[in-house]
C-alpha atoms as a PDB file:
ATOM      1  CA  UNK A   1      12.944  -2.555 -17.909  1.00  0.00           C
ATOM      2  CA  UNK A   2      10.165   0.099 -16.864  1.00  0.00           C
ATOM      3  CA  UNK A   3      11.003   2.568 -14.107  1.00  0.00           C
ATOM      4  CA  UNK A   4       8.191   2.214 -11.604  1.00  0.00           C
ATOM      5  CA  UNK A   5       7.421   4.671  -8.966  1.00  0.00           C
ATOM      6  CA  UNK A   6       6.006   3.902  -5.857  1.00  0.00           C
ATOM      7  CA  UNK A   7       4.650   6.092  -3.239  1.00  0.00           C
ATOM      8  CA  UNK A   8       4.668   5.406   0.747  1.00  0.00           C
ATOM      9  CA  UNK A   9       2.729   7.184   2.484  1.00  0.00           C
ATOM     10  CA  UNK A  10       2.895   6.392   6.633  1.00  0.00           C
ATOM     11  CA  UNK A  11       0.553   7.771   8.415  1.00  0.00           C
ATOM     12  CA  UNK A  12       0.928   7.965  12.273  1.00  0.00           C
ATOM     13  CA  UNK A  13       0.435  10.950  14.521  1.00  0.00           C
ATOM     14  CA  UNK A  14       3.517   9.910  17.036  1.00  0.00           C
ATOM     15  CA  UNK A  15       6.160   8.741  14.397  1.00  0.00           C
ATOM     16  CA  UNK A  16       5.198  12.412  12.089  1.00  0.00           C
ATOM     17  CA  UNK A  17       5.853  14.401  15.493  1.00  0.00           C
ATOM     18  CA  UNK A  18       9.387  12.393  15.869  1.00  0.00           C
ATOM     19  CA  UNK A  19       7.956  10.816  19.109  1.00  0.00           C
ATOM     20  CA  UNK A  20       9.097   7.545  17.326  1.00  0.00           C
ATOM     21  CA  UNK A  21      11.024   6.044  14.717  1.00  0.00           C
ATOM     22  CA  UNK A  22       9.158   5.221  11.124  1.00  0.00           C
ATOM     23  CA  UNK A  23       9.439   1.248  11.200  1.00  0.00           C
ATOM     24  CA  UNK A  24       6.581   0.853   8.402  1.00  0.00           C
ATOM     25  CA  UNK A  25       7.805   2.717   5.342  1.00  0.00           C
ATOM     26  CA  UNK A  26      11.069   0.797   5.420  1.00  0.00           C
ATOM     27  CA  UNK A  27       9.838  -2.028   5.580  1.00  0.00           C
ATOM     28  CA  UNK A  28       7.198  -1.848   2.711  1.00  0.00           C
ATOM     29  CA  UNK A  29      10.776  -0.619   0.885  1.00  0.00           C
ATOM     30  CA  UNK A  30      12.746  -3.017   1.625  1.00  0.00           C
ATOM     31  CA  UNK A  31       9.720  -5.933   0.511  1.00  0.00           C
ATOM     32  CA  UNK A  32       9.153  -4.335  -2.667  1.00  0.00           C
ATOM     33  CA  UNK A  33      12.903  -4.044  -3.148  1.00  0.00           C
ATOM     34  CA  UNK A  34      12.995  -7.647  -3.050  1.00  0.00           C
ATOM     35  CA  UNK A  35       9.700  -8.249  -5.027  1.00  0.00           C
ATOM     36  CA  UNK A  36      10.049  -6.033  -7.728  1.00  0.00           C
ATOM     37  CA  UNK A  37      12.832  -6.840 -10.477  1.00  0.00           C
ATOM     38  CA  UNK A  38      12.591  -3.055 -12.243  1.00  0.00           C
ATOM     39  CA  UNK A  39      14.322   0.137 -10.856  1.00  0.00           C
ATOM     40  CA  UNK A  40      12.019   1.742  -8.549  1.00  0.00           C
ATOM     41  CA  UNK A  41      11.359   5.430  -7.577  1.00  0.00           C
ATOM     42  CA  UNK A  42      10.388   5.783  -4.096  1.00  0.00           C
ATOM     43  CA  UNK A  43       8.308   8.964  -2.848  1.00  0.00           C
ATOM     44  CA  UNK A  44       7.791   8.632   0.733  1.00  0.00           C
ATOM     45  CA  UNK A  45       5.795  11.069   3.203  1.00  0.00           C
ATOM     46  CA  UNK A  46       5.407  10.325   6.655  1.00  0.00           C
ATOM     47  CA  UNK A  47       2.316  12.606   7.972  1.00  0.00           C
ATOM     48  CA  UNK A  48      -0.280  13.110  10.483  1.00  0.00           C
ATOM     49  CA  UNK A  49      -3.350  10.715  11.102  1.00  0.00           C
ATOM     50  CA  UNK A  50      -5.496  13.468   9.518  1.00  0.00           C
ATOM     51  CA  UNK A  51      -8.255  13.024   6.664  1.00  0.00           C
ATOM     52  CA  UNK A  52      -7.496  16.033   4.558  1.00  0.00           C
ATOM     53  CA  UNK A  53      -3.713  15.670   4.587  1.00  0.00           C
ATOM     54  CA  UNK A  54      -3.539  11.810   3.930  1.00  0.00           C
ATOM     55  CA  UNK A  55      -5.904  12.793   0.881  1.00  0.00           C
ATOM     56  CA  UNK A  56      -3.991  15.457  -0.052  1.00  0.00           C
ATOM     57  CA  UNK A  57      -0.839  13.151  -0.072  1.00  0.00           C
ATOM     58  CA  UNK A  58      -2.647  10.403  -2.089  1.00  0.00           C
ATOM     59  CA  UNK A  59      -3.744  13.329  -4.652  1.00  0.00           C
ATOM     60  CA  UNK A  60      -0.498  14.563  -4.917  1.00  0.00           C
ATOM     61  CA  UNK A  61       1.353  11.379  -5.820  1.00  0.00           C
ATOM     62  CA  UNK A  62      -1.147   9.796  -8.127  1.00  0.00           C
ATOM     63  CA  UNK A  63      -1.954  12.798 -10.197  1.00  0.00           C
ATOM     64  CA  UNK A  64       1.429  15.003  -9.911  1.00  0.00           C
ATOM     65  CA  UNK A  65       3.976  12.454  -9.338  1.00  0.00           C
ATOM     66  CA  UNK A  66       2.154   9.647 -11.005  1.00  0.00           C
ATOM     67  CA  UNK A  67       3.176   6.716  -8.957  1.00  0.00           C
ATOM     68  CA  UNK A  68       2.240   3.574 -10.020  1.00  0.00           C
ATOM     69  CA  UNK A  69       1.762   2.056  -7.183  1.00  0.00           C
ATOM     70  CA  UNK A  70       0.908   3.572  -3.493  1.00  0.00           C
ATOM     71  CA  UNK A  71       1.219   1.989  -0.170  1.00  0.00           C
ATOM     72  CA  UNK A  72       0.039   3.694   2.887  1.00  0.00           C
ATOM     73  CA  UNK A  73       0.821   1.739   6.509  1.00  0.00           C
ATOM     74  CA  UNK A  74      -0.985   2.649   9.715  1.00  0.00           C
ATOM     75  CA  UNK A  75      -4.576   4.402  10.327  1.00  0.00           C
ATOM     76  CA  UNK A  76      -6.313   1.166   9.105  1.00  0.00           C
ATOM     77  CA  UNK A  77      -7.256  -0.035  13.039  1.00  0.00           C
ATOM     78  CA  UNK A  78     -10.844   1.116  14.689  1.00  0.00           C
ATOM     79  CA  UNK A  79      -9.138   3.822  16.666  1.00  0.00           C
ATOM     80  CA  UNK A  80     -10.956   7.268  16.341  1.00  0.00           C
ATOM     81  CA  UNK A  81      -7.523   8.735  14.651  1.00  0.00           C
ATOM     82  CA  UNK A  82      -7.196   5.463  12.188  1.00  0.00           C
ATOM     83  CA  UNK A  83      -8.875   6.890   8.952  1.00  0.00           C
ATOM     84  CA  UNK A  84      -6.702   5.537   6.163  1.00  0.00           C
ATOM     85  CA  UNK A  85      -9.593   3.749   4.661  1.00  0.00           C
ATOM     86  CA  UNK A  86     -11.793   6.948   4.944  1.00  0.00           C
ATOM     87  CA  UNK A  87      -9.331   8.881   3.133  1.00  0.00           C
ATOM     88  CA  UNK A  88      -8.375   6.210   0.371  1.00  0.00           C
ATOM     89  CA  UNK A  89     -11.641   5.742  -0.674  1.00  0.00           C
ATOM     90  CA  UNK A  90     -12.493   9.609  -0.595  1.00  0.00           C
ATOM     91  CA  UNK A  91     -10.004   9.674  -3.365  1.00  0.00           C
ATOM     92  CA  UNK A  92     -10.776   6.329  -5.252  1.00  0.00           C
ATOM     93  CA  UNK A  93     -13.180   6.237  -8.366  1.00  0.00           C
ATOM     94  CA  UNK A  94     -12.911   1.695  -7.480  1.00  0.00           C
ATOM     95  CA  UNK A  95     -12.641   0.514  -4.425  1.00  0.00           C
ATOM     96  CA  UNK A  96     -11.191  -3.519  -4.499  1.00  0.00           C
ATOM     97  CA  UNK A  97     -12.556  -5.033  -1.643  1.00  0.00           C
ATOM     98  CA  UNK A  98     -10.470  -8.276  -1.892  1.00  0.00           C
ATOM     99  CA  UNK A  99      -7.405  -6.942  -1.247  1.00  0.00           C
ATOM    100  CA  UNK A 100      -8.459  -6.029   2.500  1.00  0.00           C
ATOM    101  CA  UNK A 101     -10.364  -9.698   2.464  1.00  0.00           C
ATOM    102  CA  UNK A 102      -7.634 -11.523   1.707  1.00  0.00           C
ATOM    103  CA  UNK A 103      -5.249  -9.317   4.069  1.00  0.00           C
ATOM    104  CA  UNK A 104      -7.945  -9.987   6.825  1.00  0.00           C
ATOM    105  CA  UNK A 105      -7.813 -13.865   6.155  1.00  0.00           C
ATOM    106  CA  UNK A 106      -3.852 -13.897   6.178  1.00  0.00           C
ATOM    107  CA  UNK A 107      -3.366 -11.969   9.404  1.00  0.00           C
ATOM    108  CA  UNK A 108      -6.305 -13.938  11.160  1.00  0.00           C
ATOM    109  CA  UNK A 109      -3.362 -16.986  11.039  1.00  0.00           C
ATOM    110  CA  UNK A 110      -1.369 -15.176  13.413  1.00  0.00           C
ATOM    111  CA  UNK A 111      -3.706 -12.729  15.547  1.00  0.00           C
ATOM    112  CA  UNK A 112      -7.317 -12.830  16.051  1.00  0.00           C
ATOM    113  CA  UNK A 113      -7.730  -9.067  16.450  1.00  0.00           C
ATOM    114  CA  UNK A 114      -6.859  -9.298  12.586  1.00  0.00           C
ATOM    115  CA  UNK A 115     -10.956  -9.027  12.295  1.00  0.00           C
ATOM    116  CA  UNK A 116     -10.345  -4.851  13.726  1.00  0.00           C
ATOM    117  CA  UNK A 117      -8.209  -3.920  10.761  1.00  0.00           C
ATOM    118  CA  UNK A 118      -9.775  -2.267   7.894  1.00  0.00           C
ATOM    119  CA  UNK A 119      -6.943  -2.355   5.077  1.00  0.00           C
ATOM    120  CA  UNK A 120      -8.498  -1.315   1.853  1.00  0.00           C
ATOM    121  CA  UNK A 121      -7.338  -0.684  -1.833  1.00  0.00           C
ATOM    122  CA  UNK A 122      -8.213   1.170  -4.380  1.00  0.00           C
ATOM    123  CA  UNK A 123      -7.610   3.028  -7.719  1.00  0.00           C
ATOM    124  CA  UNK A 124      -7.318   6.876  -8.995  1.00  0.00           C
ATOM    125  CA  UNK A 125      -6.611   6.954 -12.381  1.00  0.00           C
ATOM    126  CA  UNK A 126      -3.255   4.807 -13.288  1.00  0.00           C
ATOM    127  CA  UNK A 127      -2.370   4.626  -9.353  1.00  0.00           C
ATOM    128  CA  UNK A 128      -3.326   1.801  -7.117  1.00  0.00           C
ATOM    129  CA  UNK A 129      -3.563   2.342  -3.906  1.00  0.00           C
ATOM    130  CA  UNK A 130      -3.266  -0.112  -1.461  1.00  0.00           C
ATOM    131  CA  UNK A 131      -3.565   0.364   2.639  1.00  0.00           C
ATOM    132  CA  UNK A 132      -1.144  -1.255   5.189  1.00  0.00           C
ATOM    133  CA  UNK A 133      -1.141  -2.058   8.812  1.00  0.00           C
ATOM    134  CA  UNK A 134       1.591  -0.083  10.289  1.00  0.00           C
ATOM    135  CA  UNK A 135       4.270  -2.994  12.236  1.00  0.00           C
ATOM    136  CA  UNK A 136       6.719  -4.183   9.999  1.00  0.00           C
ATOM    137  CA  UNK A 137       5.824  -7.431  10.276  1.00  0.00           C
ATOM    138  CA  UNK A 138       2.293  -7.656   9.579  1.00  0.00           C
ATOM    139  CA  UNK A 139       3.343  -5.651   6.227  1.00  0.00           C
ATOM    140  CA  UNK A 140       5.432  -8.575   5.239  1.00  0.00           C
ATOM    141  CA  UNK A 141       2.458 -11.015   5.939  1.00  0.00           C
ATOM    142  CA  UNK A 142      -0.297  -8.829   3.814  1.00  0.00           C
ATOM    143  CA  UNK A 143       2.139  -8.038   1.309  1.00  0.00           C
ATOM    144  CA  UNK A 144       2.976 -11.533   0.544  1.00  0.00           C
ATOM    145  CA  UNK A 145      -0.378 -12.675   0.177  1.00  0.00           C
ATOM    146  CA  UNK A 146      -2.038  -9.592  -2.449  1.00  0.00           C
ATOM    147  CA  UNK A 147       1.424  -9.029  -4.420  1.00  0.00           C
ATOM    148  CA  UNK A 148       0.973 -11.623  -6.852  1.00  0.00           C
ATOM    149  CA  UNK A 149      -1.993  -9.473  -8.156  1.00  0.00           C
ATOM    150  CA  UNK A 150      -0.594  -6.021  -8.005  1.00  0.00           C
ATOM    151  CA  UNK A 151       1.370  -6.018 -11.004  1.00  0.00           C
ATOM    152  CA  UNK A 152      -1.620  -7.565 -13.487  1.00  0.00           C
ATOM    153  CA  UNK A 153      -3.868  -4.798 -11.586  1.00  0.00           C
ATOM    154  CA  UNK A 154      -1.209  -2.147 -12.423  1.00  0.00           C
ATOM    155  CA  UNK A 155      -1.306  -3.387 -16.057  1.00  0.00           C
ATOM    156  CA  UNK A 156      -5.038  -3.133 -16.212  1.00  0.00           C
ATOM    157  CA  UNK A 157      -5.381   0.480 -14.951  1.00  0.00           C
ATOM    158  CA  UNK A 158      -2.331   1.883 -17.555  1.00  0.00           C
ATOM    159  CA  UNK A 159       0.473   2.224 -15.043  1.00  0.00           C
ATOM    160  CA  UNK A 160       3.996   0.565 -15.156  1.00  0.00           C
ATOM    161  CA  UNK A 161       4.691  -2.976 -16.145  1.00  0.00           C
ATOM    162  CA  UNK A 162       5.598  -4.382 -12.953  1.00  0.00           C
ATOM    163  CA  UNK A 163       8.126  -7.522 -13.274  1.00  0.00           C
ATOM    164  CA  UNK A 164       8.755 -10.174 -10.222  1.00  0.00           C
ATOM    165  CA  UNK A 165      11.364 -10.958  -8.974  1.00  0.00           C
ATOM    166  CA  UNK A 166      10.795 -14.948  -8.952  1.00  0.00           C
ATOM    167  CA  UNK A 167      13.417 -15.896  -6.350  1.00  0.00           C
ATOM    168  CA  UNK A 168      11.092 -13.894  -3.930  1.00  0.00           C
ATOM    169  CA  UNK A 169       7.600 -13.969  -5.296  1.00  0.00           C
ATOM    170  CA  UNK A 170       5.247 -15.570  -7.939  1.00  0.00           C
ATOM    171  CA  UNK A 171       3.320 -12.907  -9.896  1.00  0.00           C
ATOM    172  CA  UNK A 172       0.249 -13.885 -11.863  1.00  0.00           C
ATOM    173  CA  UNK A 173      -0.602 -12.336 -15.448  1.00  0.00           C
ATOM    174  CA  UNK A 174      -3.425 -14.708 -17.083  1.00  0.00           C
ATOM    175  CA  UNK A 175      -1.969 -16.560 -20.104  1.00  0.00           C
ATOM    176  CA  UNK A 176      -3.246 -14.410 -23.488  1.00  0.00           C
END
């Protein structure tokens, strides 16, 4: 089975200044740990809600540590400091609006300030990126609902093939 690296990137001014504990990068670990059959690689940064450094740090592990897959948490919201989206897209040559639709629709179920979050994904070269909400549990719920597609979208763009782990999670590949 394929190694597959993942990058998590968390970006939040108070937890990068040790005001706080990180609560979002473990828990996009531990759901991937349970979604994802192959050995994974984890490359985690926790930095600054800044532009330039959360592009940097997307740069960085797509093209030099050629992660697979990348999942930033926090900076998606309408505050002034929140510009995850900015800076994913900034690095992007795609942008896949659905993923933030269908993130959107799920989190609308349990909050209806769901409508202020701007979680985005995208692709540069064989990475996807793919951006968060920062509380652990609103991770689980927009994880759950755009996983199934991940791995099929990693196969498209030439990165790892991505197995799940059924007891957990349905994956869809169309039939060939």
């Amino acid at each position: 089975m394929e190694l597959v690296k993942v990058g998590i990137v968390v970006t939040s001014d108070r937890a990068s200044l040790g005001v706080y504990e990180d609560l979002g990068g473990p828990a996009v670990k531990e759901v991937l740990t349970r979604y994802v059959r192959n050995p994974l690689e984890f490359e985690y940064a926790l930095i600054a809600d800044e532009q330039e450094i959360i592009m940097q740090t997307l740069i960085d592990l797509s093209d030099a540590k050629r992660c697979d897959l990348i999942i930033t948490t926090g900076g998606t919201g309408p505050a002034p400091r929140d510009v995850t989206p900015e800076a994913t897209q900034a690095v992007c040559s795609k942008m896949l609006p659905g993923f933030g639709e269908v993130m959107r629709m799920a989190s609308l179920k349990y909050v209806p300030t769901a409508i202020l979050s701007r979680q985005s994904a995208g692709i540069r070269g064989s990475s996807l990126i793919v951006n968060l909400p920062g509380k652990p549990k609103s991770i689980q719920e927009c994880l759950e609902v755009v996983f199934p597609a991940i791995p099929y979208c990693v196969d498209l763009i030439g990165g790892a093939y991505i197995e799940g782990n059924a007891e957990h999670i349905q994956v869809f590949r169309p039939k060939a």
